[in-house]
Protein backbone atom coordinates (compact mmCIF):
# COMPACT_ATOMS: atom_id res chain seq x y z
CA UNK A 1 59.35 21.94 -25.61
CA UNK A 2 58.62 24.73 -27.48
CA UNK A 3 57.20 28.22 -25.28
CA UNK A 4 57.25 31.56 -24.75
CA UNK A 5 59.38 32.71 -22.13
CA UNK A 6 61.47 35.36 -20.13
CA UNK A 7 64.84 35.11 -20.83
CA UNK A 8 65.02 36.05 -16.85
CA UNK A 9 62.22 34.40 -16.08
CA UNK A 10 61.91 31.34 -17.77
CA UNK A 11 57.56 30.87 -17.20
CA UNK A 12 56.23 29.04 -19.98
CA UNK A 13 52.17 29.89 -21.26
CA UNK A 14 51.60 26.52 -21.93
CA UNK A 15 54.14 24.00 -21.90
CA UNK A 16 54.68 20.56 -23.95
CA UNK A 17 57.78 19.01 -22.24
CA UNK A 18 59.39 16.19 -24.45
CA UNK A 19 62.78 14.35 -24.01
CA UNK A 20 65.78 15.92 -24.29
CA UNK A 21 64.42 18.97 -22.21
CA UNK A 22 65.15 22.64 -23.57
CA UNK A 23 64.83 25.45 -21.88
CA UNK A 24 62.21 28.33 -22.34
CA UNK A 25 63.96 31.06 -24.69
CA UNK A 26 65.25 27.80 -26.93
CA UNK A 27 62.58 28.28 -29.56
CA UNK A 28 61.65 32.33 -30.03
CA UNK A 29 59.34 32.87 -32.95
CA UNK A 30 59.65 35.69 -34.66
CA UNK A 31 56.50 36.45 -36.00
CA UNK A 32 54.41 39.43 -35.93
CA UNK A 33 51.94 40.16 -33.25
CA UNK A 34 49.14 38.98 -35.95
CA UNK A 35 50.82 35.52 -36.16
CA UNK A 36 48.65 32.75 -35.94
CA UNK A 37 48.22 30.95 -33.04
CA UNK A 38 48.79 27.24 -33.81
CA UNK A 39 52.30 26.95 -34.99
CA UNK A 40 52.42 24.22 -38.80
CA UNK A 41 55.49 23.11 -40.68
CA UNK A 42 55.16 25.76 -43.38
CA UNK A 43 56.45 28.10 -41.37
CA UNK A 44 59.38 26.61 -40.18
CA UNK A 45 61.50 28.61 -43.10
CA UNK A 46 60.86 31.71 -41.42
CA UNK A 47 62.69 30.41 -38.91
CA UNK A 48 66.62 30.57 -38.23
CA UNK A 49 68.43 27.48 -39.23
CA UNK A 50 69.19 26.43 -35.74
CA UNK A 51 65.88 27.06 -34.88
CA UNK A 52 64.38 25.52 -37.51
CA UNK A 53 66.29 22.02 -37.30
CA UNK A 54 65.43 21.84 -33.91
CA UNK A 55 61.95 22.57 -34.13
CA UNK A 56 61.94 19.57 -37.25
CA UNK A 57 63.22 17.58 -34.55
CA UNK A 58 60.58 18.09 -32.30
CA UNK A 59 57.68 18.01 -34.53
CA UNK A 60 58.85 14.62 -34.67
CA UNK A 61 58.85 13.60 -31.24
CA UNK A 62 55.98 15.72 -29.69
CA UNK A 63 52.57 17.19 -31.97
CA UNK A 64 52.52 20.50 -32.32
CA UNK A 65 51.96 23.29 -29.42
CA UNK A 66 49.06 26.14 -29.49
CA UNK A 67 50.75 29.59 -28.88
CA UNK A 68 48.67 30.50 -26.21
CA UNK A 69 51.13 33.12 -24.98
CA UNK A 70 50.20 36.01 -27.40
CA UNK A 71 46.69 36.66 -25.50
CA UNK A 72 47.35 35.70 -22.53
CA UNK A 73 45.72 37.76 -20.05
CA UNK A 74 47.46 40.37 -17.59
CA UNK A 75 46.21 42.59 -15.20
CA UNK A 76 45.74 46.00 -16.15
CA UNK A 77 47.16 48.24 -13.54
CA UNK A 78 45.83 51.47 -15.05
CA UNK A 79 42.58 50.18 -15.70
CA UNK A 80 42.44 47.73 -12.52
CA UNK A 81 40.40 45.56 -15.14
CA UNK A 82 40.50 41.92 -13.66
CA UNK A 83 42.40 38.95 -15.01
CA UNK A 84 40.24 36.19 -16.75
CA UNK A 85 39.41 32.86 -15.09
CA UNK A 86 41.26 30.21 -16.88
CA UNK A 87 37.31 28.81 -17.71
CA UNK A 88 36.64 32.24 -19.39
CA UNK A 89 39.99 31.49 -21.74
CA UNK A 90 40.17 28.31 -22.04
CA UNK A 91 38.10 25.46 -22.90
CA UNK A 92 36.43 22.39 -21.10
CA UNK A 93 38.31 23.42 -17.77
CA UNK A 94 36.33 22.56 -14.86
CA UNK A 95 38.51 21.86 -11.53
CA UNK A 96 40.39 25.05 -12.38
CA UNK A 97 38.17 27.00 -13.92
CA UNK A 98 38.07 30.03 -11.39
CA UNK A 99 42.02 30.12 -11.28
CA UNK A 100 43.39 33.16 -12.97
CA UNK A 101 44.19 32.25 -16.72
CA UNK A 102 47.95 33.40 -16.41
CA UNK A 103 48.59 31.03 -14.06
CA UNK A 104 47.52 28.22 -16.62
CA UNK A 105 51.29 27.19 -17.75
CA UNK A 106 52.46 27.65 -14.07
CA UNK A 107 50.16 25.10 -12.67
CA UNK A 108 51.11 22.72 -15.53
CA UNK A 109 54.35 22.93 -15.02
CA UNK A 110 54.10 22.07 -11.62
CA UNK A 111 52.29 18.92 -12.53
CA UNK A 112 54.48 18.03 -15.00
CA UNK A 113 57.59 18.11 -13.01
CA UNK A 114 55.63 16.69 -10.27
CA UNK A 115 54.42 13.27 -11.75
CA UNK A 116 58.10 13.32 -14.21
CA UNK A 117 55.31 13.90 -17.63
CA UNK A 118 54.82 15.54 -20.46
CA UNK A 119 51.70 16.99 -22.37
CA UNK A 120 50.75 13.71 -23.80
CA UNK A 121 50.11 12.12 -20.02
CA UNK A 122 46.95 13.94 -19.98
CA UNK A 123 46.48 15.53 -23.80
CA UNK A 124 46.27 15.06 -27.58
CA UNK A 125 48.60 16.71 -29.67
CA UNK A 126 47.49 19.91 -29.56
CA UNK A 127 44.01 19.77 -28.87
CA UNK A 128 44.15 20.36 -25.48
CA UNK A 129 40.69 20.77 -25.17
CA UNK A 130 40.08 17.23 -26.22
CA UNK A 131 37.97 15.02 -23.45
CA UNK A 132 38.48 11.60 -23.28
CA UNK A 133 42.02 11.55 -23.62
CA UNK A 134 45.20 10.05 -21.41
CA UNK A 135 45.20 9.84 -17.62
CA UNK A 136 43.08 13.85 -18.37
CA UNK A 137 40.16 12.79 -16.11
CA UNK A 138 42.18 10.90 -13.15
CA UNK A 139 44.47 14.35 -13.44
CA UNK A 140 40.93 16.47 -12.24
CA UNK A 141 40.14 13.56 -9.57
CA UNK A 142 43.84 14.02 -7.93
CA UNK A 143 43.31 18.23 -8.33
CA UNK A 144 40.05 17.75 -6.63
CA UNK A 145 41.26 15.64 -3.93
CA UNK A 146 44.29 17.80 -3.42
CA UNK A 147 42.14 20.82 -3.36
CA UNK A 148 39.83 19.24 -0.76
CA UNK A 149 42.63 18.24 1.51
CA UNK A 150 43.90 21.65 1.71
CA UNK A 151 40.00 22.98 2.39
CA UNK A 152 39.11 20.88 5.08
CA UNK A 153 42.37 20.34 6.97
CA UNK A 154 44.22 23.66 6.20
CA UNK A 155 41.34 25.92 6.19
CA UNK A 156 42.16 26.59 2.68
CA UNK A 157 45.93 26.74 2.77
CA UNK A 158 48.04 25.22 0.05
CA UNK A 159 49.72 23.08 2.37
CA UNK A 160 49.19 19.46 -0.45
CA UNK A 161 49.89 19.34 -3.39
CA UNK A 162 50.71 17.16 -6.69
CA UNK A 163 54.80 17.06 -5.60
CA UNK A 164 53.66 15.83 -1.87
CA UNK A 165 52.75 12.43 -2.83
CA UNK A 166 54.19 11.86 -6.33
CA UNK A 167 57.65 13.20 -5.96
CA UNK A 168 58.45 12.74 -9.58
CA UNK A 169 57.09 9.62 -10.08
CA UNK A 170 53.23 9.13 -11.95
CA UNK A 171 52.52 6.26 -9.40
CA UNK A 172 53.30 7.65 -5.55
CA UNK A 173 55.63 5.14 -3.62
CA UNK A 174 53.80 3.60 -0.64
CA UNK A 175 56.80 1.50 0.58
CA UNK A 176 59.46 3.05 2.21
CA UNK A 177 62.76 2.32 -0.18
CA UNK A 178 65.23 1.15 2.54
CA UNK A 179 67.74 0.80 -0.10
CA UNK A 180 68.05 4.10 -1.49
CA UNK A 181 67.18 6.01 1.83
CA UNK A 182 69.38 9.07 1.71
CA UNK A 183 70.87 10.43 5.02
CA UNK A 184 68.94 13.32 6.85
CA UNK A 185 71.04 16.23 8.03
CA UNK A 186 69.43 18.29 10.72
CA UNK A 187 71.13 21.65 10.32
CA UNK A 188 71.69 23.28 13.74
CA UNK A 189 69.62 26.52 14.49
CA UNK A 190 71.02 28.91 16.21
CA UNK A 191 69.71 29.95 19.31
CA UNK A 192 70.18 33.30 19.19
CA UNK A 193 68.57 34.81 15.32
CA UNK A 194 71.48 36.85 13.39
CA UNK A 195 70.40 40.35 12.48
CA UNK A 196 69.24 40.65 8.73
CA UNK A 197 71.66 43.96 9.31
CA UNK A 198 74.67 42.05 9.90
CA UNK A 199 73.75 39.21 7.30
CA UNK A 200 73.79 41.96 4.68
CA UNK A 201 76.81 43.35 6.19
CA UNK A 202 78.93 41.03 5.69
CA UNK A 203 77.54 39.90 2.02
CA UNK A 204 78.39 43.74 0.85
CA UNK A 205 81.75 43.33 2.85
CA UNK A 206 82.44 39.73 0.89
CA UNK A 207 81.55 40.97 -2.72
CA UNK A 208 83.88 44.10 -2.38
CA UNK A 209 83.12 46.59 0.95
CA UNK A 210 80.65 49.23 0.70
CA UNK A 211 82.88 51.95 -0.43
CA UNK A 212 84.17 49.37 -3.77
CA UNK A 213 80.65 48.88 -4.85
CA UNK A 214 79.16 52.41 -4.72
CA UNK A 215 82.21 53.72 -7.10
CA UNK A 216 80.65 51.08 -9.61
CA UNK A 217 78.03 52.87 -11.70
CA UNK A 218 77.60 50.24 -14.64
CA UNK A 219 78.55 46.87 -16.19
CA UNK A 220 78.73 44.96 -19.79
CA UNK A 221 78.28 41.65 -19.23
CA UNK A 222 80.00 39.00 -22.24
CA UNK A 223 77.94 35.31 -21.82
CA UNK A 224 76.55 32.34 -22.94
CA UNK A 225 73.53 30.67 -21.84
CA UNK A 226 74.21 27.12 -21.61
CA UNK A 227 71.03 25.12 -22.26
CA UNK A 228 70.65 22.20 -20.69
CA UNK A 229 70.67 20.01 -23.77
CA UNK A 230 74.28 20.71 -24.28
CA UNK A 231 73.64 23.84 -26.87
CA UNK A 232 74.31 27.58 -26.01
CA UNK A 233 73.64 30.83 -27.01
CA UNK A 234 75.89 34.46 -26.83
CA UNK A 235 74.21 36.68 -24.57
CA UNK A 236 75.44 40.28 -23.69
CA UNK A 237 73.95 42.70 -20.59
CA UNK A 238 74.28 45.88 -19.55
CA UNK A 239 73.65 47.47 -16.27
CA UNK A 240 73.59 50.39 -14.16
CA UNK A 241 73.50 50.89 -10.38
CA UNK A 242 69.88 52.64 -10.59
CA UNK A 243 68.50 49.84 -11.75
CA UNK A 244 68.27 49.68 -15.45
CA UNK A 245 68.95 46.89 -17.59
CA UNK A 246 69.16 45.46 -21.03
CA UNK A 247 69.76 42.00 -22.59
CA UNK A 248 70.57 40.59 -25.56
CA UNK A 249 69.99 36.62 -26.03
CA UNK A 250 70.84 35.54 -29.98
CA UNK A 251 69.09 32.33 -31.16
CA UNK A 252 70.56 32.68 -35.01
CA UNK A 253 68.95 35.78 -36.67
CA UNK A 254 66.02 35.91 -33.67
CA UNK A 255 67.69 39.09 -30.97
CA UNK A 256 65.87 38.36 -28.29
CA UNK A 257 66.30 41.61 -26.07
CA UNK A 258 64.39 42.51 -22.57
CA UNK A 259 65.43 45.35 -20.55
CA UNK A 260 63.98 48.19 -18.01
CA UNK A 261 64.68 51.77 -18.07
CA UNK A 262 63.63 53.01 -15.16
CA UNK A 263 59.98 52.59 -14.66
CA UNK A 264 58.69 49.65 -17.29
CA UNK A 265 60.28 46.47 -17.97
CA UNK A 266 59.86 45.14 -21.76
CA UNK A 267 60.64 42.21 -24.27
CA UNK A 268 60.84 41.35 -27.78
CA UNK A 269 61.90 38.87 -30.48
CA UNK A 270 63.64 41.15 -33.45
CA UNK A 271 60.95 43.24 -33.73
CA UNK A 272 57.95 42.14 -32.26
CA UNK A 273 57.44 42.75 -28.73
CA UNK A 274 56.37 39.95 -25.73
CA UNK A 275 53.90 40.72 -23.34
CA UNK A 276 54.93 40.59 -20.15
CA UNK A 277 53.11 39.37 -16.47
CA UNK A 278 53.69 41.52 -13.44
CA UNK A 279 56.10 38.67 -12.14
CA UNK A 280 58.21 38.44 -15.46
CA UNK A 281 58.56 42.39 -15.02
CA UNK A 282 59.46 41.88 -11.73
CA UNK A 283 62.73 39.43 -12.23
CA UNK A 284 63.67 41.65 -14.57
CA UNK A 285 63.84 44.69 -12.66
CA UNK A 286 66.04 42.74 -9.69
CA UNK A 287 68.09 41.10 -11.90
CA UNK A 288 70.38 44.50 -12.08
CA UNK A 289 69.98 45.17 -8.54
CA UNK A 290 71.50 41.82 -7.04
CA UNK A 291 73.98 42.20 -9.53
CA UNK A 292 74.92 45.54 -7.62
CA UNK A 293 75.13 43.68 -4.14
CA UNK A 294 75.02 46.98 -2.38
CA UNK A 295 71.31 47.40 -3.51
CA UNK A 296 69.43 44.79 -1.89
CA UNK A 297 68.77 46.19 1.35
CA UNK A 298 66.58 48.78 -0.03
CA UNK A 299 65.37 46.36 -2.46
CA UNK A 300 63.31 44.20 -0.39
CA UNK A 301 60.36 45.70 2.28
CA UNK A 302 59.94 43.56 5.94
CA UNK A 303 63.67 41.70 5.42
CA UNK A 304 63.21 38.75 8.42
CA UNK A 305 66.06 36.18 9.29
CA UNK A 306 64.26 32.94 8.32
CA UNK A 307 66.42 30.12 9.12
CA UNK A 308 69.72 28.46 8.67
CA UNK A 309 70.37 25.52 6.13
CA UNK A 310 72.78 23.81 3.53
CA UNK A 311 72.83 23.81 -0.19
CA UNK A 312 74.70 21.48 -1.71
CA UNK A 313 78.56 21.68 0.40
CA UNK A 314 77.81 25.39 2.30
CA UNK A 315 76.04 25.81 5.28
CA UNK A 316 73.53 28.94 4.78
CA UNK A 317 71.76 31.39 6.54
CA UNK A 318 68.32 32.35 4.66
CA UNK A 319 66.77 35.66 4.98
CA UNK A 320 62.83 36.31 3.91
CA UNK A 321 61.74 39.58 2.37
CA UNK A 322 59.16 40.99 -0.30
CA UNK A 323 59.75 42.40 -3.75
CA UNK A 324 58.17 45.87 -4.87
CA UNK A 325 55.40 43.37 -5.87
CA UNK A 326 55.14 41.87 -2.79
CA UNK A 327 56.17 38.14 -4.25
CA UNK A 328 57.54 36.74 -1.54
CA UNK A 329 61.55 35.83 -1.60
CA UNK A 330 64.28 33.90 0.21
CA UNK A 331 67.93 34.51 -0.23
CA UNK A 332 70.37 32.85 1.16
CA UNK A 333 73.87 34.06 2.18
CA UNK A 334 77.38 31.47 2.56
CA UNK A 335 77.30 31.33 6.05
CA UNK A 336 81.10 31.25 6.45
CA UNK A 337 81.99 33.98 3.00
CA UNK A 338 78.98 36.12 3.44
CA UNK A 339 78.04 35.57 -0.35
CA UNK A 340 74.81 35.00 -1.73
CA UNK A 341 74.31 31.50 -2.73
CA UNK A 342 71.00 31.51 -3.95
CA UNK A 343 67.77 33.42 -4.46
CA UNK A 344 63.82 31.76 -4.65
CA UNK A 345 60.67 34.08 -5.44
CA UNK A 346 57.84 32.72 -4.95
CA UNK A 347 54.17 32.97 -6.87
CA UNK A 348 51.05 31.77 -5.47
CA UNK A 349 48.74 29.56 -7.34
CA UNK A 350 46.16 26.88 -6.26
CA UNK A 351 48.36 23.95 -6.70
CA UNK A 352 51.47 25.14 -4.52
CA UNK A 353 54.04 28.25 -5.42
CA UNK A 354 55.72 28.31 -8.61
CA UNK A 355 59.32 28.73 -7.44
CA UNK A 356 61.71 30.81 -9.44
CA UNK A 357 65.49 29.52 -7.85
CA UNK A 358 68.51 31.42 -9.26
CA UNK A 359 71.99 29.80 -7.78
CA UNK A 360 75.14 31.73 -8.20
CA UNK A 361 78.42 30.16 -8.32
CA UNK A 362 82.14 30.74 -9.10
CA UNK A 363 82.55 34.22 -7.71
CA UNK A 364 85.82 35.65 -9.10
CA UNK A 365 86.70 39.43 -9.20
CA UNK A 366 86.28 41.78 -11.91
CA UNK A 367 87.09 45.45 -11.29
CA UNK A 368 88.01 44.70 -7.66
CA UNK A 369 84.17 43.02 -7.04
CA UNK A 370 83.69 39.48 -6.64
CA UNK A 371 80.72 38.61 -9.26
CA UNK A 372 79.48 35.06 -9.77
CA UNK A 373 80.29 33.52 -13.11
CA UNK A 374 77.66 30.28 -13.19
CA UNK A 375 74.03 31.67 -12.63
CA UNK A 376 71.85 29.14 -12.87
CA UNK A 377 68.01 29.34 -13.24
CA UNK A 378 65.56 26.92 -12.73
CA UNK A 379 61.69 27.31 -12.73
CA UNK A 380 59.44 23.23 -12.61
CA UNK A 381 60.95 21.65 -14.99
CA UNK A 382 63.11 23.86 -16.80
CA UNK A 383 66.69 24.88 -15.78
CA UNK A 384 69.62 26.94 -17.93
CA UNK A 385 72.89 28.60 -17.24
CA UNK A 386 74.37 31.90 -17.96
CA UNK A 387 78.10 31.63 -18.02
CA UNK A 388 79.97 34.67 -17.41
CA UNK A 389 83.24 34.90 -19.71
CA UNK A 390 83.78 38.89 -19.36
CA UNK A 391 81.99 41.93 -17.04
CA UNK A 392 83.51 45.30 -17.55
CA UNK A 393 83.35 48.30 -15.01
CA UNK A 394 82.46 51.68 -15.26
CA UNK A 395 81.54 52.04 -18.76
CA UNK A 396 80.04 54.60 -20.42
CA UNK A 397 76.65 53.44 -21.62
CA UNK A 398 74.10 55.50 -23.62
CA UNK A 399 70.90 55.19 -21.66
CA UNK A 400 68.54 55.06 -24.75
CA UNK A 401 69.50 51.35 -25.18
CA UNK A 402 67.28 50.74 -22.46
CA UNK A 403 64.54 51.93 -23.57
CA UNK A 404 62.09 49.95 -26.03
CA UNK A 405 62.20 50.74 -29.63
């Protein structure tokens, strides 16, 4: 799979999946911003070794992927100029051609994790644009179809989508496999609704008490992020308890470093910087505040208790709030510890929301704070972990690195 991604937030442009799965920051090009956009086998030396072996291997299994990423379209908040319509970017789109183009690799994601596919179900190499190809024409008969459902029986809400019927699976199961049924848990609701106020209460109390967290103005953070191939890569963060944030990702000789410093959030490979969409900004910017549990009450605007559930062992309760963009998010809190178990943010698109689900696990204490130490990410069909070896307290940390150079 080779992509563009956030580091935070792993969306890809356009993805290819192939087998074994990598995660989005695997493969960073470092190119300039005039690179081409179709990536060929003479460049690979520009490339670091690691890089470059595994994008050999790939070549091999999967053709070659357009870089759509580059120009991908973004809204312009200054200029309120409007995002193009995937038809206006792309070509020979018809189903979705009045979907916003940015939502392009989304919305194939989704499918692909959906039916368990990659880019060669439906396309040719890299000639996406190709008719005539794979199961490409059933693919708009099932979008259509799905769209109409959700028209005339939801009044237009996304209520079916690919994942209802297929599951994972290119051919949906009509028989009920009495086999391999799995046991249902009902999880009890209570009957009277905690207050969010209490929920939060006793998360700050859990990580460290109120008083413990506010004396903690910054962190470094010493990791790896463990792909899900079996590779990893260093990664180092640091963090302050306003908000900004910088990391460092290193893929060879490719620094791949995002941050924000205090009113834009940023990216680049080495030199060259990555554009950025409003929701990649956004996961960047709360990244530093959940790590400073003390900071997500007045993170999050109309905070509602939601419901209770399980993940995995731990019975939950799950709290609903929006982000300063207004994406809409769910965290959920250990029901018995008070610590947060996991986090989902939700964005919108025609086919169903493309869910961003960060789980944190292995809380142990650094500087008198319990911090998780296994963060894992997952977006449709790509997942990686950041392993925490090392977070220091209270050091002193010049606040230039967090601006963009």
């Amino acid at each position: 799979m080779i992509e563009n991604s956030s580091a935070q937030f792993g969306i890809a442009e356009f993805v290819c999946q192939t087998t074994p799965r990598i995660s989005p920051t695997s493969i960073v090009l470092p190119f300039p911003t005039n690179y081409p956009r179709r990536l060929t086998m003479d460049m690979l030396p520009a490339l670091s070794r690691s890089t470059a072996d595994l994008l050999t291997s790939l070549f091999r299994i999967a053709s070659v992927i357009s870089l759509v990423f580059m120009d991908t379209p973004m809204v312009d908040a200054q200029s309120n100029r409007a995002p193009k319509t995937a038809a206006e970017k792309f070509k020979n789109v018809s189903v979705l051609s009045d979907m916003p183009a940015d939502q392009i690799g989304k919305v194939m994601n989704m499918m692909s994790a959906s039916l368990g596919v990659n880019c060669s179900f439906c396309h040719e190499g890299t000639n996406f644009a190709k008719e005539g190809v794979g199961h490409k024409d059933a693919g708009r008969k099932m979008i259509s179809m799905t769209l109409g459902l959700n028209k005339e029986f939801f009044g237009g809400k996304t209520e079916v989508t690919c994942n209802t019927c297929h599951q994972g699976k290119t051919k949906p199961a009509s028989n009920i496999e009495l086999t391999q049924a799995k046991p249902i848990f009902h999880v009890h609701q209570p009957q009277i609704k905690p207050s969010v106020d209490d929920i939060l209460a006793k998360h700050i109390q859990a990580i460290g008490g109120k008083q413990k967290l506010e004396s903690i103005k910054s962190r470094h953070v010493i990791a790896k992020r463990r792909e899900p191939h079996g590779g990893s890569e260093p990664e180092e963060l640091w963090q302050t308890a306003n908000g900004l944030t910088r990391m460092v990702t290193q893929y060879g000789s490719v620094s791949v470093v995002e941050g924000f410093d205090g009113s834009q959030a940023w990216k680049r490979a080495n030199e060259n910087g990555i554009e950025l969409k409003p929701d990649e900004a956004e996961q960047i910017k709360l990244e530093a505040v959940i790590a400073f549990g003390g900071n997500i009450p007045s993170s999050y605007s109309e905070l509602a208790f939601l419901s209770a559930d399980r993940i995995e062992e731990h019975d939950v309760i799950v709290i609903s709030g929006l982000s300063p963009l207004k994406m809409q998010e769910r965290l959920s809190f250990d029901s018995q510890t008070g610590l947060l178990r996991r986090r989902i943010s939700s964005v919108a698109t025609l086919l169903g929301d493309f869910e961003y689900q960060v789980d944190y696990e292995d809380y142990q204490e650094f500087g008198g704070v319990l911090q998780p130490t296994k963060i894992r990410f997952a977006v449709p069909n790509i997942t990686w972990t950041r392993e925490i070896a090392k977070i220091e307290m209270n050091i002193e940390i010049d606040e230039s690195i967090f601006r963009p150079r």
